[in-house]
N, C-alpha and C. Protein backbone atom coordinates (compact mmCIF):
# COMPACT_ATOMS: atom_id res chain seq x y z
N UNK A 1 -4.30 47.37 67.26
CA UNK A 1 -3.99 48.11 68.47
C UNK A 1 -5.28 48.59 69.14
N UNK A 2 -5.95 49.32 68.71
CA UNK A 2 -7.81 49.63 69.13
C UNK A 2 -8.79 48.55 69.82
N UNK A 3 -8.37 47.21 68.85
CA UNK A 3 -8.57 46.15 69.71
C UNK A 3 -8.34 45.74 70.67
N UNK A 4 -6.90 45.70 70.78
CA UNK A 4 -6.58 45.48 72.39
C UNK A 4 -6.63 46.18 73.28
N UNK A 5 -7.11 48.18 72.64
CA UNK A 5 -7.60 48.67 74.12
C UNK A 5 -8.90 48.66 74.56
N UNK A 6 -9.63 48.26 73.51
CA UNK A 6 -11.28 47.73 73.76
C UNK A 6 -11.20 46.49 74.18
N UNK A 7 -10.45 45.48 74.10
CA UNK A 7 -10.54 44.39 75.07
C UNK A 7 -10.34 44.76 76.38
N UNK A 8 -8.98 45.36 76.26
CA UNK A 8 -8.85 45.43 77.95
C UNK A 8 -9.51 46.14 78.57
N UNK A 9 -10.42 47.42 78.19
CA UNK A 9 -11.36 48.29 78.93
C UNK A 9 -12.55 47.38 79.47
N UNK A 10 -12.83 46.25 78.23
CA UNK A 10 -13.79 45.49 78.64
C UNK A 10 -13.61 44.65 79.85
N UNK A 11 -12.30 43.80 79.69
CA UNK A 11 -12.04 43.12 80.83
C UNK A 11 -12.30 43.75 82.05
N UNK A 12 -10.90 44.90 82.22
CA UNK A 12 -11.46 45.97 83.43
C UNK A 12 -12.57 46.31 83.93
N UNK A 13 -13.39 46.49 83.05
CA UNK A 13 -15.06 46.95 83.98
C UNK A 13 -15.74 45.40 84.11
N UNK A 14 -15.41 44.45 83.71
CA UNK A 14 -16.07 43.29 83.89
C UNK A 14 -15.75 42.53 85.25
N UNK A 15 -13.92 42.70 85.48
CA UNK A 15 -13.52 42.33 87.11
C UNK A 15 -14.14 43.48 87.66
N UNK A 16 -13.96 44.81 87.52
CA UNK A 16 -14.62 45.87 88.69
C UNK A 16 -16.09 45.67 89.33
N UNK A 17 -16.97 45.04 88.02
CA UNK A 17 -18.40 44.71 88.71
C UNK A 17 -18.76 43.34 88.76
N UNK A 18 -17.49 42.28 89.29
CA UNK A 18 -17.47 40.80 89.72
C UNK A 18 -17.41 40.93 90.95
N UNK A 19 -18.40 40.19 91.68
CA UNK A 19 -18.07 39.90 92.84
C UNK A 19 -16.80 38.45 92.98
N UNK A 20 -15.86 39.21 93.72
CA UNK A 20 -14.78 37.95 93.91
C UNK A 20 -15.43 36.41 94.63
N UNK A 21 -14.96 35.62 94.50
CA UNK A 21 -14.71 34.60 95.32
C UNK A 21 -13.56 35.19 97.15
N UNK A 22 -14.07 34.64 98.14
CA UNK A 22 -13.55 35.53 99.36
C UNK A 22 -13.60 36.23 99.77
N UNK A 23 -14.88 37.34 99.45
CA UNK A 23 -15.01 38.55 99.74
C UNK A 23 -15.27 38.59 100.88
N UNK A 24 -15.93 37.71 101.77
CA UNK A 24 -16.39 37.79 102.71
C UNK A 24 -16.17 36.51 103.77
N UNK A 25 -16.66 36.38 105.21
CA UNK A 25 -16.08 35.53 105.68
C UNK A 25 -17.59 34.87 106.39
N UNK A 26 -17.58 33.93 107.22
CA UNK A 26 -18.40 33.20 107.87
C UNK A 26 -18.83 34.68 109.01
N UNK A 27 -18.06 34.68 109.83
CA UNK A 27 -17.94 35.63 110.73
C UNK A 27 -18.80 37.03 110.21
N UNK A 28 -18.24 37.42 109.11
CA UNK A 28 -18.62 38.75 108.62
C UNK A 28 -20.54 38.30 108.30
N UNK A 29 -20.76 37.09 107.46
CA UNK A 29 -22.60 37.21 107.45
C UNK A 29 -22.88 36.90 107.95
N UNK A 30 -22.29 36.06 109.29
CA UNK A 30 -22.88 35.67 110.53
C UNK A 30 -23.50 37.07 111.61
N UNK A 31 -22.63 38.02 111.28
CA UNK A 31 -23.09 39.38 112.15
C UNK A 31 -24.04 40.17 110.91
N UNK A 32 -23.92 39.95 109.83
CA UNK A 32 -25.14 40.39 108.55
C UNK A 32 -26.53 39.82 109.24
N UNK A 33 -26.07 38.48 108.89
CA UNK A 33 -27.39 38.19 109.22
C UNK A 33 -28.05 38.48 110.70
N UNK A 34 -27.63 38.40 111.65
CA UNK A 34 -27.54 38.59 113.09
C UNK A 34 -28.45 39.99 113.17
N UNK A 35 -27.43 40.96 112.94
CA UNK A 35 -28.25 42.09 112.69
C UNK A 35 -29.13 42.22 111.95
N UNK A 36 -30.01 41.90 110.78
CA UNK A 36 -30.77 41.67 110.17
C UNK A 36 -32.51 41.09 110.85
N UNK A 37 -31.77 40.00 111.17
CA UNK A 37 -32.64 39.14 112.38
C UNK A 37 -32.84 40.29 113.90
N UNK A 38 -31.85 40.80 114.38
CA UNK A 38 -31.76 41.14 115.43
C UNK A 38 -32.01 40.60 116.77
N UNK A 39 -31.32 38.89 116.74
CA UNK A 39 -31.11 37.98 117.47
C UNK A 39 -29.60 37.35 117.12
N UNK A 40 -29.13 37.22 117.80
CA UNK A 40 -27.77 36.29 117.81
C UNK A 40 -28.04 34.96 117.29
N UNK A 41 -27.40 34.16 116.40
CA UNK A 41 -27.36 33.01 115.69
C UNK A 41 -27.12 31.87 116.66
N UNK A 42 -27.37 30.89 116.71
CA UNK A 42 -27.77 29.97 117.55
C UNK A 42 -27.54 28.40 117.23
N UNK A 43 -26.06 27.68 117.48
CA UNK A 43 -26.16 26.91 117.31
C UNK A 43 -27.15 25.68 117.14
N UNK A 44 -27.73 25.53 118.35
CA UNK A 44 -28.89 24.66 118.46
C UNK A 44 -30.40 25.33 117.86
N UNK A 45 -30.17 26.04 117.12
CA UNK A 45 -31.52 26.15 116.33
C UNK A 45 -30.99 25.99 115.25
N UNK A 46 -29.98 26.34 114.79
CA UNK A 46 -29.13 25.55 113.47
C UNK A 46 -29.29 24.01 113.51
N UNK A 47 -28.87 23.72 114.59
CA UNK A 47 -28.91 22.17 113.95
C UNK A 47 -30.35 21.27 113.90
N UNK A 48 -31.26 21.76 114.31
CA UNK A 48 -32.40 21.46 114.50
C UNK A 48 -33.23 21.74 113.11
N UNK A 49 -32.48 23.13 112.40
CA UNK A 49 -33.26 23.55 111.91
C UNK A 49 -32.58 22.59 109.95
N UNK A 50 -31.52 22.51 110.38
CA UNK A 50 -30.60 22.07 109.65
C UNK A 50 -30.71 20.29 109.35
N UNK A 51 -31.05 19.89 110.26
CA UNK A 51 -31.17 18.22 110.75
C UNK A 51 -32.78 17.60 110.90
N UNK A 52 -33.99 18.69 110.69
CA UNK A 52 -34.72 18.24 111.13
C UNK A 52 -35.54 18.00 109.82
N UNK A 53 -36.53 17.11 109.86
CA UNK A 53 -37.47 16.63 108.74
C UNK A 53 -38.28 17.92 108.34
N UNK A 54 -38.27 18.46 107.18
CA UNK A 54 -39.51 19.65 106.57
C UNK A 54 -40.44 19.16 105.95
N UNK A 55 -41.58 19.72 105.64
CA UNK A 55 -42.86 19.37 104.73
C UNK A 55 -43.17 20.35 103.48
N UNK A 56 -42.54 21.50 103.76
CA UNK A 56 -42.95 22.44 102.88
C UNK A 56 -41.80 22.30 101.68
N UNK A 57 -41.17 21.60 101.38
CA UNK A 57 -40.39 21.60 100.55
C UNK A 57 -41.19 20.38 99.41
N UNK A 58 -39.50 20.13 98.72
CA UNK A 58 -39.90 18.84 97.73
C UNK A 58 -39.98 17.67 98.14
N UNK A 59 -40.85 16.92 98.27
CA UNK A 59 -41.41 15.72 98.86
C UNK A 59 -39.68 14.73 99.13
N UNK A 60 -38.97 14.59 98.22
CA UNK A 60 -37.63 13.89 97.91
C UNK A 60 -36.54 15.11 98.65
N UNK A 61 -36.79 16.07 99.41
CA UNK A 61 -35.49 16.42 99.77
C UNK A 61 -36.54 17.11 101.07
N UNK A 62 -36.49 16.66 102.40
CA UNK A 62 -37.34 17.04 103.34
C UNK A 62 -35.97 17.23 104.26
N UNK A 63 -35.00 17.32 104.09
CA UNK A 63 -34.14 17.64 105.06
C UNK A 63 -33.07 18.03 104.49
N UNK A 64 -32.01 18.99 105.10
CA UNK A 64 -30.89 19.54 104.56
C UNK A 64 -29.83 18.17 104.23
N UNK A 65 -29.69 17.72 105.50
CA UNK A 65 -29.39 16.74 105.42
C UNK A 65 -29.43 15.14 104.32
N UNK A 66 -30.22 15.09 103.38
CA UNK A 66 -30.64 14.44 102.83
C UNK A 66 -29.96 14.25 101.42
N UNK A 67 -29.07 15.67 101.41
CA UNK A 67 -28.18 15.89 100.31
C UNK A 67 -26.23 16.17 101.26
N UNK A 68 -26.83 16.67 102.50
CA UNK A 68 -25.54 16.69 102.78
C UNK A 68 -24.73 16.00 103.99
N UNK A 69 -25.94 15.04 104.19
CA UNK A 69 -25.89 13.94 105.22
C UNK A 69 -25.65 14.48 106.46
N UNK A 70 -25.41 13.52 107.41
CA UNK A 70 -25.03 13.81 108.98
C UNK A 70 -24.06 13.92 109.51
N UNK A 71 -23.16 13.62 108.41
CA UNK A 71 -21.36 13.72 108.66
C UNK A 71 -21.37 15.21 107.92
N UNK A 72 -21.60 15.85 108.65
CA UNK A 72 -20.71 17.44 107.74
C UNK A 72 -19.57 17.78 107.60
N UNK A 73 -18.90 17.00 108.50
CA UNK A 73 -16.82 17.03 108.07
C UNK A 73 -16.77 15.75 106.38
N UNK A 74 -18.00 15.15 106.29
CA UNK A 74 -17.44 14.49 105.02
C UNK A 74 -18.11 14.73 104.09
N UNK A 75 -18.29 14.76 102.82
CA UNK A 75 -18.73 14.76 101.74
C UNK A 75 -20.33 14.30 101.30
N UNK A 76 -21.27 15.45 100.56
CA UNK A 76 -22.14 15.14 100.23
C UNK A 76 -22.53 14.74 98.92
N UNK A 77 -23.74 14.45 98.39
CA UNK A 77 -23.97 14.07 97.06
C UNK A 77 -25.43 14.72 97.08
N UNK A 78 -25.53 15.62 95.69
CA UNK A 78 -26.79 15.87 95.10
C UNK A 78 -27.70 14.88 94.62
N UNK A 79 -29.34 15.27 94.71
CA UNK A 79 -29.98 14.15 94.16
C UNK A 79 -29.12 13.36 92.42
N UNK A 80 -28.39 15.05 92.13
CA UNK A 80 -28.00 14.36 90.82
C UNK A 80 -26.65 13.31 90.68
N UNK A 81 -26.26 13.22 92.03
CA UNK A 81 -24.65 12.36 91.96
C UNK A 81 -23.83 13.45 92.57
N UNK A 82 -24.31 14.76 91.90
CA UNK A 82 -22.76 16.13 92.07
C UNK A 82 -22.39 16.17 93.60
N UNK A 83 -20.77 15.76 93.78
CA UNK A 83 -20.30 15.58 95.25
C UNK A 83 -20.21 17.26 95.73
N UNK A 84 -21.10 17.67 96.90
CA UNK A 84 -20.82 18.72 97.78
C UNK A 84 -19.80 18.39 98.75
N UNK A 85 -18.91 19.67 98.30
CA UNK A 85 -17.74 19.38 99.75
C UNK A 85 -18.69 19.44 101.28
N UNK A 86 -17.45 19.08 102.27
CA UNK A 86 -18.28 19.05 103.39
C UNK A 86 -18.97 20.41 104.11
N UNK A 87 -19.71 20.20 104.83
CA UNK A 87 -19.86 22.09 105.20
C UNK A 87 -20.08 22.22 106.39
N UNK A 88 -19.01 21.37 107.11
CA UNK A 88 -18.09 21.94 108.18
C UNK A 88 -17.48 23.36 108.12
N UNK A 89 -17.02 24.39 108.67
CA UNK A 89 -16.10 24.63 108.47
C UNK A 89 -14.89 24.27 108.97
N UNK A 90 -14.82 23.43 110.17
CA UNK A 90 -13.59 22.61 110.58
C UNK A 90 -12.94 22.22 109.40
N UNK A 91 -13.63 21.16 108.62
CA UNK A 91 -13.66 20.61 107.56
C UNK A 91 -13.48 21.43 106.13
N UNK A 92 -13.68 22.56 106.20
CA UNK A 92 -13.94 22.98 104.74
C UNK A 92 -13.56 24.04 104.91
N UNK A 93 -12.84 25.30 105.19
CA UNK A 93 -12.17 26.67 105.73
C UNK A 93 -13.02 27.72 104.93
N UNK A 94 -12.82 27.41 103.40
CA UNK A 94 -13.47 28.24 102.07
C UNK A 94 -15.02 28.36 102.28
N UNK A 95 -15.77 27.40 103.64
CA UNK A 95 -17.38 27.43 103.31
C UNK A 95 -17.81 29.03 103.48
N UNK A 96 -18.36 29.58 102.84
CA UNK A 96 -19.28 30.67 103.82
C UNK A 96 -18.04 32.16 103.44
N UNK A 97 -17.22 31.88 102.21
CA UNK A 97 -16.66 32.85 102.12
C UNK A 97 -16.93 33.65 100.85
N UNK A 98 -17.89 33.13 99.78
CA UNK A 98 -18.24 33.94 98.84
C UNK A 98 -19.64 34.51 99.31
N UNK A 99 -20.24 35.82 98.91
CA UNK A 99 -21.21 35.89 99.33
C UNK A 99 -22.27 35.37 97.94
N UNK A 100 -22.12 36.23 97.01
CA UNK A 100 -22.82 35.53 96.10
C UNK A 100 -22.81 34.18 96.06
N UNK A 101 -22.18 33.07 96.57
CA UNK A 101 -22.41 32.07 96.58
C UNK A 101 -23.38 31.84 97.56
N UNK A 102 -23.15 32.20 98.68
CA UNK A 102 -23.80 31.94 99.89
C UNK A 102 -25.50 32.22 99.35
N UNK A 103 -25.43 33.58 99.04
CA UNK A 103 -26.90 33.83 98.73
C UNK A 103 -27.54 32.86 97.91
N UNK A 104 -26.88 32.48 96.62
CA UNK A 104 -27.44 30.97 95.92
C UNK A 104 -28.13 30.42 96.56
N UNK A 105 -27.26 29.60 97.21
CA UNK A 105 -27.53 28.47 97.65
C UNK A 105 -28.33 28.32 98.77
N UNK A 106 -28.39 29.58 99.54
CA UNK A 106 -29.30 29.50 100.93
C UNK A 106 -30.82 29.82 99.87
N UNK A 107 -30.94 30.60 98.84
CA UNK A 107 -31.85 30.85 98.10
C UNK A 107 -32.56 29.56 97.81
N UNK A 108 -31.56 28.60 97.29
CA UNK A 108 -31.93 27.58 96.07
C UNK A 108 -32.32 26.28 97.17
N UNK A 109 -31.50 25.83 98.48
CA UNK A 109 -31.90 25.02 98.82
C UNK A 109 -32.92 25.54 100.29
N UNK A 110 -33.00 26.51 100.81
CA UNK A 110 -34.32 26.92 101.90
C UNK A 110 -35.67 26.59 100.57
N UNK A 111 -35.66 27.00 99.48
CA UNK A 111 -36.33 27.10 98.49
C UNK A 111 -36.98 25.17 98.47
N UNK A 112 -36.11 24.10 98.31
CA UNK A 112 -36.22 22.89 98.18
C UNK A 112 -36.34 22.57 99.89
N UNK A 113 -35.68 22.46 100.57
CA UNK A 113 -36.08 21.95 101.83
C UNK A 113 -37.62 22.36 102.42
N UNK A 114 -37.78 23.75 102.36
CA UNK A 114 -38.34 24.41 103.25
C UNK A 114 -39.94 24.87 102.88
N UNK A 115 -39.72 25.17 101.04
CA UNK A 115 -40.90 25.62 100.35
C UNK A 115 -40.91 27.05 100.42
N UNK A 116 -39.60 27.74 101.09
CA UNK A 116 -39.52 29.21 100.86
C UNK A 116 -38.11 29.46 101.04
N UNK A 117 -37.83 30.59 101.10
CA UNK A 117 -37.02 31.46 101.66
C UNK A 117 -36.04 31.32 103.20
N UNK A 118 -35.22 31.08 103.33
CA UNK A 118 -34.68 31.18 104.82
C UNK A 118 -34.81 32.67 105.52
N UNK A 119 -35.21 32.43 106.84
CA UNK A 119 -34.94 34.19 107.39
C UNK A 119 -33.89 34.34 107.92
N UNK A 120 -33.18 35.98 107.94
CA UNK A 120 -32.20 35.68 108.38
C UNK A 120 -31.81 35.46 109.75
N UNK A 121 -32.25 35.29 110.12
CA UNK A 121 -32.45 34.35 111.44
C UNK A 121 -32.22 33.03 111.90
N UNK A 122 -32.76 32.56 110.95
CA UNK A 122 -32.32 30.94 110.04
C UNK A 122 -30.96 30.93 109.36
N UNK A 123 -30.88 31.90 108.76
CA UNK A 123 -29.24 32.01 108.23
C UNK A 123 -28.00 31.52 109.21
N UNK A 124 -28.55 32.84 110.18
CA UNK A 124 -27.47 32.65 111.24
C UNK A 124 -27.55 32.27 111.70
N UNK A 125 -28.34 31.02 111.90
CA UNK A 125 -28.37 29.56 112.96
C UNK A 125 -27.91 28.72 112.58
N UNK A 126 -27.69 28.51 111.07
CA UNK A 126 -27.32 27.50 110.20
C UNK A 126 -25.57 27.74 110.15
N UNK A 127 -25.18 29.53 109.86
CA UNK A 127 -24.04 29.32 110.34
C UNK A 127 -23.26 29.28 111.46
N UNK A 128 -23.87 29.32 112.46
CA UNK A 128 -23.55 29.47 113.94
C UNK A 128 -23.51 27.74 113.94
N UNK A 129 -24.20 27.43 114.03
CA UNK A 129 -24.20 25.82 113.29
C UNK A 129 -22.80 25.41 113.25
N UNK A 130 -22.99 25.59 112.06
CA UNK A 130 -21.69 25.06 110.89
C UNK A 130 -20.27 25.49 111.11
N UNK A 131 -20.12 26.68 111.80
CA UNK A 131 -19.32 27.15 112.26
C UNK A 131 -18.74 26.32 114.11
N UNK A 132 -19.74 25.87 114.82
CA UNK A 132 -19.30 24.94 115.82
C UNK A 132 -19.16 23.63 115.71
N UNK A 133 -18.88 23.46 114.72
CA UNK A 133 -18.73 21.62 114.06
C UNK A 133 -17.18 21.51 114.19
């Protein structure tokens, strides 16, 4: 019996300090980032910025694109094979709705494309972007 109320106390504080999946929406870090930047997000610097050849990254991934191709309503592939859904959101409704995810990945691949960090400025061009597809 002790056991199962030390499990479940555990569980409980373990969902309380999870960030969900959905917490958040395209819309909602599109005005994060926005304000952050303190410029409005910008389709056409998204896609430019999104579509265009980099140097400061890893010699094998010089464009976003390069993993998630030019069709963003269809399906990408990692250098390793692993299929990325598309990242439309026409195409994909769920993109841009976890934040901890979001942060990942803008972390992990500005990091490989770019050779740093995205600003958020860049954020919200990318989803202002992705969001008019």
């Amino acid at each position: 019996m002790k056991y199962r109320h030390v499990l479940a106390t555990l569980v409980a504080a373990t969902m309380a300090t999870t960030v969900v999946a959905g917490d958040t929406s395209p819309a909602q870090l599109l005005k994060k980032f926005e304000a952050q930047a303190g410029t409005s997000g910008s389709p056409e610097r998204g896609r430019a910025l999104f579509t265009g050849t980099h140097t400061g990254g890893k010699p094998d991934t010089p464009s976003c694109t390069t993993c998630h191709t030019t069709n963003l309503k269809g399906r990408g592939k990692t250098r390793a094979g692993k299929v990325i859904e598309p990242m439309a959101l026409s195409a994909n409704p769920s993109r841009f709705s976890d934040s901890a995810k979001v942060a990942k990945w803008f972390r992990r691949n500005c990091r490989t494309v770019l050779g740093r960090e995205c600003t958020p400025g860049e954020k919200a061009d990318v989803i202002a972007f992705l969001s008019s597809i």
